[in-house]
C-alpha atoms as a PDB file:
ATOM      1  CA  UNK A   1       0.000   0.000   0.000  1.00  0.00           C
ATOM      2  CA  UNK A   2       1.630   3.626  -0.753  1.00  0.00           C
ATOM      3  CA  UNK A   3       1.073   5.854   2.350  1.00  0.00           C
ATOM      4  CA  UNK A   4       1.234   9.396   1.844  1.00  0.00           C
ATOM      5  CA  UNK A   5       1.876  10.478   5.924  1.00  0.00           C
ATOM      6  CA  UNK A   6       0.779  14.079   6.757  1.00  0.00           C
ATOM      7  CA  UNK A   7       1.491  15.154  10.499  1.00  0.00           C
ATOM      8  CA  UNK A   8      -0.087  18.496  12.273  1.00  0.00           C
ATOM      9  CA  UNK A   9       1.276  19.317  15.331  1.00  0.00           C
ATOM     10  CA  UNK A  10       2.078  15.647  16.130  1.00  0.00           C
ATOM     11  CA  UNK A  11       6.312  14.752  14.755  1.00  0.00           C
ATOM     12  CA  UNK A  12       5.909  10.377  14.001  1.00  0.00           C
ATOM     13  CA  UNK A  13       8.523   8.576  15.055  1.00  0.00           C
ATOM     14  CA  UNK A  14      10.034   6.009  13.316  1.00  0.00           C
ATOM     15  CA  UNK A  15       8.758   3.122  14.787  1.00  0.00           C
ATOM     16  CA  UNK A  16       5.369   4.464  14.133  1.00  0.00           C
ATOM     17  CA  UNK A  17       5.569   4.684  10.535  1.00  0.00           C
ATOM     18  CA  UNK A  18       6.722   1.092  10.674  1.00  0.00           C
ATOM     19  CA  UNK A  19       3.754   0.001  12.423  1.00  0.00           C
ATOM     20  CA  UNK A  20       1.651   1.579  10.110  1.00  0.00           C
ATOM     21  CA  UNK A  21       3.085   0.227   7.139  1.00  0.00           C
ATOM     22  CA  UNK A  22       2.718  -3.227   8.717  1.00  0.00           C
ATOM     23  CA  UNK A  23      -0.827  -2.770   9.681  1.00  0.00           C
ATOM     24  CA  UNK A  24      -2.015  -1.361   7.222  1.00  0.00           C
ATOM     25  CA  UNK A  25      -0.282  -4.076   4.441  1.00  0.00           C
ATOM     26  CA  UNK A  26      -2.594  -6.343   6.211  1.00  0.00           C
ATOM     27  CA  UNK A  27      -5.411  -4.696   4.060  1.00  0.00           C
ATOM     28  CA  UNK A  28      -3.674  -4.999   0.778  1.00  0.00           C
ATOM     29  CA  UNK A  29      -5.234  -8.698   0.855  1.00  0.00           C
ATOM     30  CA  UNK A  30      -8.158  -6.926  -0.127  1.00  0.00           C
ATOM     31  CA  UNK A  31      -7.158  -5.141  -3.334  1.00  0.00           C
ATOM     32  CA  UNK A  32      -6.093  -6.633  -6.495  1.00  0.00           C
ATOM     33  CA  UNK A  33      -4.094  -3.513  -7.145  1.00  0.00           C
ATOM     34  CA  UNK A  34      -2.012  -1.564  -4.908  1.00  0.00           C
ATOM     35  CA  UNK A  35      -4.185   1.182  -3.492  1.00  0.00           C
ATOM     36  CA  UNK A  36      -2.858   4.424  -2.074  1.00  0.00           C
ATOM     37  CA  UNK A  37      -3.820   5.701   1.693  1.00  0.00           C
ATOM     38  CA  UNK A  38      -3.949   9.049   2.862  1.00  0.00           C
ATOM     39  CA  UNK A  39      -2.763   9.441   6.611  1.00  0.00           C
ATOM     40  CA  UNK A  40      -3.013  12.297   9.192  1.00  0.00           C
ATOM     41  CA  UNK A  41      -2.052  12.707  12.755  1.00  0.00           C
ATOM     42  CA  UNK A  42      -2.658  15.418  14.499  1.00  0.00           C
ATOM     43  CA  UNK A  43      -1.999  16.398  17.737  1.00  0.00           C
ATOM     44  CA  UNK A  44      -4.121  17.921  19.912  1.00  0.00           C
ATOM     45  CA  UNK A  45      -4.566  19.695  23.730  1.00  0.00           C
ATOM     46  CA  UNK A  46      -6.881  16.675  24.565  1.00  0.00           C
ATOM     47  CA  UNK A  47      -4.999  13.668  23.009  1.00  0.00           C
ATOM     48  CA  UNK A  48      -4.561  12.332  19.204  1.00  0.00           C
ATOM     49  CA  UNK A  49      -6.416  12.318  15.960  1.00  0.00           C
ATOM     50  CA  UNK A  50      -5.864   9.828  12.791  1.00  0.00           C
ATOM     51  CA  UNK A  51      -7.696   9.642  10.012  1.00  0.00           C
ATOM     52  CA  UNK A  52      -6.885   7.280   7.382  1.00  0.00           C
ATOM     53  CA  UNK A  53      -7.930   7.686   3.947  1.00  0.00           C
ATOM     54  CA  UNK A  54      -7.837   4.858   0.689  1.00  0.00           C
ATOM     55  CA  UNK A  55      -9.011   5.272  -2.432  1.00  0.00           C
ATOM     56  CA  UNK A  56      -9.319   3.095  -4.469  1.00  0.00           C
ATOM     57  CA  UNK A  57     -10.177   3.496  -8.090  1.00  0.00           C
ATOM     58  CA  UNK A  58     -12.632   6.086  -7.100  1.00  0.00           C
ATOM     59  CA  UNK A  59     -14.294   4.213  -3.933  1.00  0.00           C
ATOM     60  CA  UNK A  60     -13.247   6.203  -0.317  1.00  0.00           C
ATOM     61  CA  UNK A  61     -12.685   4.160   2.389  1.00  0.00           C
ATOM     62  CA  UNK A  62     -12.346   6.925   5.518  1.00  0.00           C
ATOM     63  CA  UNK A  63     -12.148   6.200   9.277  1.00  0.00           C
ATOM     64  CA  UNK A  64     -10.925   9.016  11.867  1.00  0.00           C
ATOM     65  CA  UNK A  65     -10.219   8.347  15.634  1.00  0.00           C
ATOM     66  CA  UNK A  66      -9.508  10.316  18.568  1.00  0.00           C
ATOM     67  CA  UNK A  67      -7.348   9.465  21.637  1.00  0.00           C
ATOM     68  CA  UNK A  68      -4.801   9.643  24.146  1.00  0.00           C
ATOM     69  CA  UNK A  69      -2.214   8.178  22.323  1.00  0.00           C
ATOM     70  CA  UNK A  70      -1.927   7.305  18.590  1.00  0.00           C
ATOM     71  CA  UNK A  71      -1.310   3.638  18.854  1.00  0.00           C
ATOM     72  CA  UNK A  72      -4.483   3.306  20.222  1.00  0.00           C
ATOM     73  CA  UNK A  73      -5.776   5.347  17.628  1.00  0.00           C
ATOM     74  CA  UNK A  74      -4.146   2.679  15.375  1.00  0.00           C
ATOM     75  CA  UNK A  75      -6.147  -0.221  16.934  1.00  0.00           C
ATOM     76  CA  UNK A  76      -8.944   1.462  16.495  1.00  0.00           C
ATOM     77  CA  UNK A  77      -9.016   2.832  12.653  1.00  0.00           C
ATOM     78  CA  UNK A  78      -8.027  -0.606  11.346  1.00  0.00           C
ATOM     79  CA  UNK A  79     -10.876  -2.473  12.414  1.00  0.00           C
ATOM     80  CA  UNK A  80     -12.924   0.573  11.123  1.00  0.00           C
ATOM     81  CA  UNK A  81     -12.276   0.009   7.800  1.00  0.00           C
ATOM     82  CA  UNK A  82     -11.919  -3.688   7.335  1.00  0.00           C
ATOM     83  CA  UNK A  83     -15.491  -3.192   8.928  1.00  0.00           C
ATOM     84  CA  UNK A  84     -16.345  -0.863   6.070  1.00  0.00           C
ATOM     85  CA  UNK A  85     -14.624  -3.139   3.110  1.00  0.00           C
ATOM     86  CA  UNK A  86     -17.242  -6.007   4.883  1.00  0.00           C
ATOM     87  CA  UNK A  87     -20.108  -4.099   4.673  1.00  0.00           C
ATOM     88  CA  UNK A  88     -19.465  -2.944   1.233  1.00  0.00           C
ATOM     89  CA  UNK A  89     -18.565  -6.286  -0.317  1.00  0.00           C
ATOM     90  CA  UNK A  90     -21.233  -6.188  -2.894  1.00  0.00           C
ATOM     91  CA  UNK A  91     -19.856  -2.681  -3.744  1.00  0.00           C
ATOM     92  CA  UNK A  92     -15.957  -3.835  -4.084  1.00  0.00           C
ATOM     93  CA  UNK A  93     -16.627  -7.454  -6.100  1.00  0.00           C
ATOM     94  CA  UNK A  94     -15.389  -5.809  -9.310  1.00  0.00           C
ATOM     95  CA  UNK A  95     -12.258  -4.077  -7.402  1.00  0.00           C
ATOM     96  CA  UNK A  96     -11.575  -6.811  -4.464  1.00  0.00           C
ATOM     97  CA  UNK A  97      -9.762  -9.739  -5.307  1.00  0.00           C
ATOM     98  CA  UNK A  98     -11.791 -12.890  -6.171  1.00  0.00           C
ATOM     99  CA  UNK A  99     -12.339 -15.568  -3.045  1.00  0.00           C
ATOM    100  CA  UNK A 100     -11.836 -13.557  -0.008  1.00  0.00           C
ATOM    101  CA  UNK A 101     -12.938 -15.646   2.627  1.00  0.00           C
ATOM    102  CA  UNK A 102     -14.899 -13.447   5.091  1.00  0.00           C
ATOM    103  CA  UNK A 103     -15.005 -15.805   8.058  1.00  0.00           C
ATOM    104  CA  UNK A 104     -11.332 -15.493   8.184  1.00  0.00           C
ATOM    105  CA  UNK A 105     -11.348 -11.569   8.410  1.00  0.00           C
ATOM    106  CA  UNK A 106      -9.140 -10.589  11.467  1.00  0.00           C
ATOM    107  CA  UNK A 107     -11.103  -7.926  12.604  1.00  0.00           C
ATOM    108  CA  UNK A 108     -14.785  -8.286  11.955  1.00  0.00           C
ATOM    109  CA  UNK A 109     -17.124 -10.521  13.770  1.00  0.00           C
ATOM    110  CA  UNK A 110     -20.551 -11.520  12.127  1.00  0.00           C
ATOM    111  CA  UNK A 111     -22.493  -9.853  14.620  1.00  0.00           C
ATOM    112  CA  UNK A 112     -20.761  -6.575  14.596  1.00  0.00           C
ATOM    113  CA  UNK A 113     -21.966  -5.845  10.800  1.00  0.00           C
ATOM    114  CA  UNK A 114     -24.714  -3.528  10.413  1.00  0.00           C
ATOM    115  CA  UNK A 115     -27.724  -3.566   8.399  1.00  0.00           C
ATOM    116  CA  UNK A 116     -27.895  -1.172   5.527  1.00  0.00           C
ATOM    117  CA  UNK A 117     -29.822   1.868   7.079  1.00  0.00           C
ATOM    118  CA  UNK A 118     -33.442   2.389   5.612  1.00  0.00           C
ATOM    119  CA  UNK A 119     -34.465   5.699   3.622  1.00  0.00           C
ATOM    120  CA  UNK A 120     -37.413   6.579   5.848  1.00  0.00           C
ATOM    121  CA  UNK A 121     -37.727  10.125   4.684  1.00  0.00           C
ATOM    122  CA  UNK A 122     -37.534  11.831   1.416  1.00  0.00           C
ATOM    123  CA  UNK A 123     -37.472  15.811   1.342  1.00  0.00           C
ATOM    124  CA  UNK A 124     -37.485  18.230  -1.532  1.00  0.00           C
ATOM    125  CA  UNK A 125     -36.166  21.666  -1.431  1.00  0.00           C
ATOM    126  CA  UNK A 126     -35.363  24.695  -2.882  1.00  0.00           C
ATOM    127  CA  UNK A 127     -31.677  25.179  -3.573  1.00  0.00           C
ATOM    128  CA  UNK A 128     -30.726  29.201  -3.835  1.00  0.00           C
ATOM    129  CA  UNK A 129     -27.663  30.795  -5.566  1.00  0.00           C
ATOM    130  CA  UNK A 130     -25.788  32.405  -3.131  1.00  0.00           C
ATOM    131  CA  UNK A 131     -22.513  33.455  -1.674  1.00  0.00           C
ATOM    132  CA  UNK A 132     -20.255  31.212   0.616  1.00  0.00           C
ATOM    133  CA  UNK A 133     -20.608  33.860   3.504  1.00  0.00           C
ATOM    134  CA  UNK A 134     -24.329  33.691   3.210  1.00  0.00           C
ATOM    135  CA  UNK A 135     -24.668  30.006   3.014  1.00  0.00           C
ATOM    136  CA  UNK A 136     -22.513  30.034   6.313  1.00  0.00           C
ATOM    137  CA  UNK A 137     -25.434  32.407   7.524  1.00  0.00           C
ATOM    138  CA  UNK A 138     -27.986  30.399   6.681  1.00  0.00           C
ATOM    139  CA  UNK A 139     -26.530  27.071   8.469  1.00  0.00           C
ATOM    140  CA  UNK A 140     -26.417  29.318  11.480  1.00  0.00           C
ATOM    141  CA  UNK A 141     -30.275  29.246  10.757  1.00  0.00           C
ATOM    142  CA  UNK A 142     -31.165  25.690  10.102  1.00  0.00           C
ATOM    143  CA  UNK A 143     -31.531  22.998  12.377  1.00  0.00           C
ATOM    144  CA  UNK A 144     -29.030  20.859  10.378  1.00  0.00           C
ATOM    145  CA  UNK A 145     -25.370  20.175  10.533  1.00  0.00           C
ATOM    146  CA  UNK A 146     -25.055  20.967   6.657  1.00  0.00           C
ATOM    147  CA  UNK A 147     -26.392  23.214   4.178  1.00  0.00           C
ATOM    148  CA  UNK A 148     -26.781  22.879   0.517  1.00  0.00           C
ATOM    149  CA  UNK A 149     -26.604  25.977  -1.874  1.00  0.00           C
ATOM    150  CA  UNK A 150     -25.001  26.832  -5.413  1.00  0.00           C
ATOM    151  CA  UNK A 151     -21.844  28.751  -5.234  1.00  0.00           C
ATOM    152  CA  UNK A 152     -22.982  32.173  -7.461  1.00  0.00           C
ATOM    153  CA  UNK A 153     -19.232  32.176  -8.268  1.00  0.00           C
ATOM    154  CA  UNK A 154     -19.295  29.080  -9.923  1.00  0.00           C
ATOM    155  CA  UNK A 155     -22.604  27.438 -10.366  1.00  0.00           C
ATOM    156  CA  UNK A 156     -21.857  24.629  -8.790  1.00  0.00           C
ATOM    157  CA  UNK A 157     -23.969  22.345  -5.556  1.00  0.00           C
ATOM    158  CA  UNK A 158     -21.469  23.014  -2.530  1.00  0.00           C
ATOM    159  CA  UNK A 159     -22.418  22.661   1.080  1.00  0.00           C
ATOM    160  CA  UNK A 160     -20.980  24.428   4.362  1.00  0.00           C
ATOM    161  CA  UNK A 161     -21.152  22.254   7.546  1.00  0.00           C
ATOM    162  CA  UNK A 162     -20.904  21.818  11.183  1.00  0.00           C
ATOM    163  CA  UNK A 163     -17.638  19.974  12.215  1.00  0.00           C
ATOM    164  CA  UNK A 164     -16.682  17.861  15.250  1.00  0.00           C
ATOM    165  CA  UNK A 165     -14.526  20.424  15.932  1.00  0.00           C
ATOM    166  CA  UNK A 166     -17.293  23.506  16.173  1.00  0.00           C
ATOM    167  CA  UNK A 167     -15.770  24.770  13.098  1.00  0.00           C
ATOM    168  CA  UNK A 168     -17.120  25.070   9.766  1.00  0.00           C
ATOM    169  CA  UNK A 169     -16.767  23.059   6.644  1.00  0.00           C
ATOM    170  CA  UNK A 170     -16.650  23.484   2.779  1.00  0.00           C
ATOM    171  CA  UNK A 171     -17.390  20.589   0.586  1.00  0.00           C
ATOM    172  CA  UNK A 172     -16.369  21.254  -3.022  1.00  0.00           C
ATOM    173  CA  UNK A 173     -17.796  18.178  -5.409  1.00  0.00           C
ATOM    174  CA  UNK A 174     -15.735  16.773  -8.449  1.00  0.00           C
ATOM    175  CA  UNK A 175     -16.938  15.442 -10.645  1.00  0.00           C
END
């Protein structure tokens, strides 16, 4: 797997990359072709963050963790998205290589997978061309952690939203 290791506040020792690199390998079992992961550690005033990234021929695999320390952060993430690569079988059969046997997954118990959540609600709205500074306004507004508009700069959907952090958010789509 190629990792691609940012850092924020946080310096990774050695040692750490290694165990990385040998955790994460464990997932290349997974992939008929090499796929590329995206890693971040930050450090913060109340512990850790990770968040590890792989895409894979367009298909985002994403799991972030918080904690005191980053091993256990580690621990954590890993199981995360094997979990995710599980649930989304049906979704990976063309990318995944061919006779992975899921009862020997290291990570994943049987009972731990989720159903696929049910649509119970469908809502249609009106989506306004405005700025970025007033689609920040009106997520103040809403009762939503996200807002959908169309930049008037560009004519594109974008959304704003509420982050873990308190912060706010800009989601760009590419298509």
């Amino acid at each position: 797997m190629k990792l691609d290791i940012i850092s924020k506040n946080y310096s990774p020792s050695n040692r750490l990359i290694e165990v990385l690199e040998k955790k994460l390998n464990k997932l290349d079992k997974y992939f008929p072709n090499e796929p590329s992961a995206r890693i971040v550690m930050k450090g913060e005033k109340k512990g850790e963050v990770l968040e590890i990234s792989i895409n894979y021929q367009g298909t985002l695999l994403r799991a972030e963790v918080r904690d005191e320390h980053i091993y256990d952060c580690i621990d954590v993430a890993l199981p995360k998205l094997e979990k995710q690569l599980v649930k989304h079988r049906g979704k990976f059969n063309d990318k995944l290589k061919d006779g992975i046997d899921v009862a020997a997954l290291e990570y994943v118990k049987a009972d731990e997978i989720e159903a696929v959540p049910e649509i119970v609600k469908t809502k249609e709205f009106e989506v306004k061309a405005i700025d970025l500074k007033e689609a920040v306004a009106g997520l103040e507004l809403v009762d939503h952690d996200f807002y959908l508009f169309v930049n008037e700069a560009t004519g594109h959907v974008e959304a704003v939203y509420r982050r873990a952090d308190g912060k706010i958010g800009h989601l760009i789509p590419k298509i």
